[in-house]
N, C-alpha and C. Protein backbone atom coordinates (compact mmCIF):
# COMPACT_ATOMS: atom_id res chain seq x y z
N UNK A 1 -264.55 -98.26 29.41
CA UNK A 1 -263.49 -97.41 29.87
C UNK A 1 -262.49 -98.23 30.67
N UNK A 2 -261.14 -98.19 30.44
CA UNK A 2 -260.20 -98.73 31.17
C UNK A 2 -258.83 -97.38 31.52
N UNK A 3 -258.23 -97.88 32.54
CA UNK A 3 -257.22 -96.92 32.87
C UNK A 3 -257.63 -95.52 33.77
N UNK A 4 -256.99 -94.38 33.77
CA UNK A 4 -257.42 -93.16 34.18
C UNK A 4 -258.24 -92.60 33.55
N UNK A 5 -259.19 -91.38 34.70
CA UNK A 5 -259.91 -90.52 33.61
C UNK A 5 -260.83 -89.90 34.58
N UNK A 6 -261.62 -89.00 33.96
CA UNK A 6 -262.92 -88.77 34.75
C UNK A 6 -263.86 -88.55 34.02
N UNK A 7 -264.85 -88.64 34.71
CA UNK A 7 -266.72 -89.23 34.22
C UNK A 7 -267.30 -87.88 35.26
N UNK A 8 -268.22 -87.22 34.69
CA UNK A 8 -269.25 -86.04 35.01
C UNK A 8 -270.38 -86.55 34.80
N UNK A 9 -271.08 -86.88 35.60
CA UNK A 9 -272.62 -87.32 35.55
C UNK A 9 -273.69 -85.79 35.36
N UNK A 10 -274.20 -85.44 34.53
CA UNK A 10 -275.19 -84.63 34.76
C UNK A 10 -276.12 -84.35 36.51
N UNK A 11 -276.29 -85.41 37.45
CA UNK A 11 -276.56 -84.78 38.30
C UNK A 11 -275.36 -83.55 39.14
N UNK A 12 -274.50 -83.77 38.60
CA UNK A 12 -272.91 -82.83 39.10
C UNK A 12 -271.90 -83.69 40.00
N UNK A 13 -272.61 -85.07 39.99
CA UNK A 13 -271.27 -85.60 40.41
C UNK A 13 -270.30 -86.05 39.62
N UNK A 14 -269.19 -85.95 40.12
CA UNK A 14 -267.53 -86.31 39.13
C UNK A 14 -267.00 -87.51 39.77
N UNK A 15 -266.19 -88.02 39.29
CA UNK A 15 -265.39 -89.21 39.47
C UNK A 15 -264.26 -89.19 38.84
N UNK A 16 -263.22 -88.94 39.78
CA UNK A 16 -262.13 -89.02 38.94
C UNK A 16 -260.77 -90.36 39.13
N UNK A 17 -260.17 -91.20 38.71
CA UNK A 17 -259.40 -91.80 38.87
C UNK A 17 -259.32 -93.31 37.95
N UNK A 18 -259.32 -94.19 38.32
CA UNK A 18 -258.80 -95.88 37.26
C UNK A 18 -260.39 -96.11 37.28
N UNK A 19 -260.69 -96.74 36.28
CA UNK A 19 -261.71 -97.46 35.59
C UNK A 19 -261.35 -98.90 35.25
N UNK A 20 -261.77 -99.83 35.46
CA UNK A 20 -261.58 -101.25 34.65
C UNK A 20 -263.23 -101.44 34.48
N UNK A 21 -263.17 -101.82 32.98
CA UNK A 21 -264.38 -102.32 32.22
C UNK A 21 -265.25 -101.72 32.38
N UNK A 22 -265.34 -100.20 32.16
CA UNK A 22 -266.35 -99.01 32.44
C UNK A 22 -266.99 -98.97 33.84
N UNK A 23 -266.20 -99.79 35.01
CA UNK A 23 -266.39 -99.44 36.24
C UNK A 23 -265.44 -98.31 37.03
N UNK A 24 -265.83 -98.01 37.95
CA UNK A 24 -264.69 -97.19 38.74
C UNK A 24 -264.09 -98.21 39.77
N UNK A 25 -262.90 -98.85 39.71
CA UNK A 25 -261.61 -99.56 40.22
C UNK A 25 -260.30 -99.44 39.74
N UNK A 26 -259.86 -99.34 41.15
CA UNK A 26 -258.98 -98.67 42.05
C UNK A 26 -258.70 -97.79 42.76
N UNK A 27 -257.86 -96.50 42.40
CA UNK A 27 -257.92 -95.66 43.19
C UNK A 27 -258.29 -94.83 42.64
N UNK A 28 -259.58 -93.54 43.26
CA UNK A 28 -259.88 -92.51 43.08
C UNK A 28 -261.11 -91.80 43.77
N UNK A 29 -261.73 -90.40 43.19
CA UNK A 29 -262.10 -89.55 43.77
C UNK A 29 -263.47 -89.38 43.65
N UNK A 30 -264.34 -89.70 44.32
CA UNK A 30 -265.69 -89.06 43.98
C UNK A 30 -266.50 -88.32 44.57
N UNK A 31 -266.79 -87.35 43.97
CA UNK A 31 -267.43 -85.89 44.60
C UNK A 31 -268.92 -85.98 44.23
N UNK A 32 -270.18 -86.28 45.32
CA UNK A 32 -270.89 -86.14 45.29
C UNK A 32 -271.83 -84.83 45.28
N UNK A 33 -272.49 -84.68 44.60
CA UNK A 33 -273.82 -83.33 44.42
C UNK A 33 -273.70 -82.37 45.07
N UNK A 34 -273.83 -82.86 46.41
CA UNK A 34 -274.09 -82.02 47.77
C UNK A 34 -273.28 -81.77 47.79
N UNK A 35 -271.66 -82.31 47.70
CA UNK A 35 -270.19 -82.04 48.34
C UNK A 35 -269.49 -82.16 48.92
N UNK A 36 -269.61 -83.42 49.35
CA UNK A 36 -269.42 -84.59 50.31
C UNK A 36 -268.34 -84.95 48.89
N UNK A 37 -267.27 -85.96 49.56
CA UNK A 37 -266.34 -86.25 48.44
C UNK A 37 -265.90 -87.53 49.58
N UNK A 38 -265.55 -88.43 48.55
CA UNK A 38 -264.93 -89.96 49.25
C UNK A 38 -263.88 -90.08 48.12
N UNK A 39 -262.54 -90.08 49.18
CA UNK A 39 -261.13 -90.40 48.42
C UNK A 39 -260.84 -91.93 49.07
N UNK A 40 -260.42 -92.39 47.79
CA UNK A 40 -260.08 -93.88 48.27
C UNK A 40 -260.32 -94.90 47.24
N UNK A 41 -260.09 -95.92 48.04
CA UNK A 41 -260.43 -97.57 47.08
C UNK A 41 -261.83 -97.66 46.36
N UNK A 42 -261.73 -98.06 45.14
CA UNK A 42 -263.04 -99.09 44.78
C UNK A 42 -263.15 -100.01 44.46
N UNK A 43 -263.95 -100.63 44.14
CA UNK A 43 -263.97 -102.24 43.64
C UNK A 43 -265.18 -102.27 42.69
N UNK A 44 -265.55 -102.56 41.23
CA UNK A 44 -266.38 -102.59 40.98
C UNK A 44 -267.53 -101.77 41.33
N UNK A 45 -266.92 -99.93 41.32
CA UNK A 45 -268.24 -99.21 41.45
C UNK A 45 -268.47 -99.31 43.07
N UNK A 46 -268.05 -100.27 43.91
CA UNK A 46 -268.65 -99.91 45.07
C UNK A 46 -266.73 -99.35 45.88
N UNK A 47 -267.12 -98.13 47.09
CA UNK A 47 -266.57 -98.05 47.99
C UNK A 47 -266.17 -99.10 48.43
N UNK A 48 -264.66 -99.45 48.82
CA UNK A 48 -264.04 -100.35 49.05
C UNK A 48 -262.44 -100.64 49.42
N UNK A 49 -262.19 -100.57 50.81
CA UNK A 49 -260.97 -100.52 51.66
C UNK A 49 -260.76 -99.35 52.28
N UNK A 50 -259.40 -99.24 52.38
CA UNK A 50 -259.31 -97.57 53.21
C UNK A 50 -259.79 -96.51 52.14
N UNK A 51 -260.01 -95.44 53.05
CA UNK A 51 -260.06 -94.08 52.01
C UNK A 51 -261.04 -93.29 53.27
N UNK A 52 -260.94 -92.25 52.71
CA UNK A 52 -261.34 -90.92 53.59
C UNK A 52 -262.44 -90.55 52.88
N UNK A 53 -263.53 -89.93 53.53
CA UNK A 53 -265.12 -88.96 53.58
C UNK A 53 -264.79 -87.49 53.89
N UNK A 54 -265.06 -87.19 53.17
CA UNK A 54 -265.57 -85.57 53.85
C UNK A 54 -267.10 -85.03 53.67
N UNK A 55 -267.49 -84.83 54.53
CA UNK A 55 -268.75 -84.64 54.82
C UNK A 55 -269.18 -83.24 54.16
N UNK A 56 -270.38 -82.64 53.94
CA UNK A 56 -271.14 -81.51 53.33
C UNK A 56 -270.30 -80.36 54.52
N UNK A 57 -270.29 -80.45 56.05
CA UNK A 57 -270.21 -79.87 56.93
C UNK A 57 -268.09 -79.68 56.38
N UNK A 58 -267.45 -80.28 56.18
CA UNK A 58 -266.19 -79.93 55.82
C UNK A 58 -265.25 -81.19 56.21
N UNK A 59 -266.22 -82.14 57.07
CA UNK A 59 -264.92 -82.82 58.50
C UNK A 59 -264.94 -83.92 57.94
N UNK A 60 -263.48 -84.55 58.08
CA UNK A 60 -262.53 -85.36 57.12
C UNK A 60 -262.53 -86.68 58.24
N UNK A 61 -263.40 -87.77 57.42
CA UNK A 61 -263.37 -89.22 58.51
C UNK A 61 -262.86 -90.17 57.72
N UNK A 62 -261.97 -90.93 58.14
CA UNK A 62 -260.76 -92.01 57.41
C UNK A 62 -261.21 -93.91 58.16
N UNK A 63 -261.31 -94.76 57.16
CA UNK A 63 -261.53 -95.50 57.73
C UNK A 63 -261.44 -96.85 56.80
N UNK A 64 -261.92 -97.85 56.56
CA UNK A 64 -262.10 -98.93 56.03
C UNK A 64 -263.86 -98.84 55.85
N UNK A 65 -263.78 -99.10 54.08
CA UNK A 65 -264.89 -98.75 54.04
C UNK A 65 -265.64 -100.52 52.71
N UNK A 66 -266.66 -100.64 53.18
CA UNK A 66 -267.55 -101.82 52.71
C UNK A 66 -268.99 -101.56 51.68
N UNK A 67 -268.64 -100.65 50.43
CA UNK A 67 -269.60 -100.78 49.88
C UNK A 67 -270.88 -99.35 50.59
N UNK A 68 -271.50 -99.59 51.49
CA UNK A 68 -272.57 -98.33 51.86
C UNK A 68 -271.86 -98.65 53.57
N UNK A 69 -270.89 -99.51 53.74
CA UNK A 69 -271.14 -99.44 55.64
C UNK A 69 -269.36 -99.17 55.70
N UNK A 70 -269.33 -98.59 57.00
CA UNK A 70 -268.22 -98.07 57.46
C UNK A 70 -267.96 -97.66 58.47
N UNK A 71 -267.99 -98.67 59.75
CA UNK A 71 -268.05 -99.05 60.70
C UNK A 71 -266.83 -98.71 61.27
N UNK A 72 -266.55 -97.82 62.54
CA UNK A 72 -265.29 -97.30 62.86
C UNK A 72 -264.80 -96.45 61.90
N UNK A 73 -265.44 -95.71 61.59
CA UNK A 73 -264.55 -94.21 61.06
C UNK A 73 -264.14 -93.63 61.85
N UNK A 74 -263.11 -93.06 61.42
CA UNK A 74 -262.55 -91.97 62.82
C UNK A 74 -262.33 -90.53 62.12
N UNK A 75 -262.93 -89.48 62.95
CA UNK A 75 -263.08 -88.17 62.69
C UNK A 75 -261.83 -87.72 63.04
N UNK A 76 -260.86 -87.16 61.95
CA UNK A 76 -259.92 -86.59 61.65
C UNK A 76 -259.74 -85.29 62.59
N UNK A 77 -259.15 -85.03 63.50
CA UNK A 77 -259.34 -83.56 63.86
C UNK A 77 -257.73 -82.89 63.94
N UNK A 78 -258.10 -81.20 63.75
CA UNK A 78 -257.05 -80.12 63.10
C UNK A 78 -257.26 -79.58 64.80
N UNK A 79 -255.66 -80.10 65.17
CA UNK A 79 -255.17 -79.24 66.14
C UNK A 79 -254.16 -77.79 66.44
């Protein structure tokens, strides 16, 4: 897969956005099971640079992100 698109995994997660070489890179969306969703960079399938989390609970944390670590997120808050 190259370019745009989205991929539905049977466990119910989606992925939507650029693919290079049937990976997910660049920019896009992935909505995990539970419902947790991470907008942002990838690199080869892994989380990678800025992009935003939203957690199962609803709350939106933005940060620079490394693959599984993401050190200094900052919790978005609605004033």
């Amino acid at each position: 897969m190259n370019g745009s698109g989205r991929l539905e995994h049977p466990s119910g997660a989606v992925y939507e956005g650029e693919f290079k070489d049937n990976m997910f890179h660049g920019l896009g969306t992935y909505s995990f099971p539970n419902g947790a969703k991470y907008i942002g960079n990838f690199n080869e399938n892994k989380l990678e640079g800025e992009g935003e989390f939203i957690d199962t609970q609803g709350l939106e944390w933005s940060g620079t992100f490394h693959y599984t670590a993401a050190p200094g997120l900052k919790l978005k808050l609605e004033m």
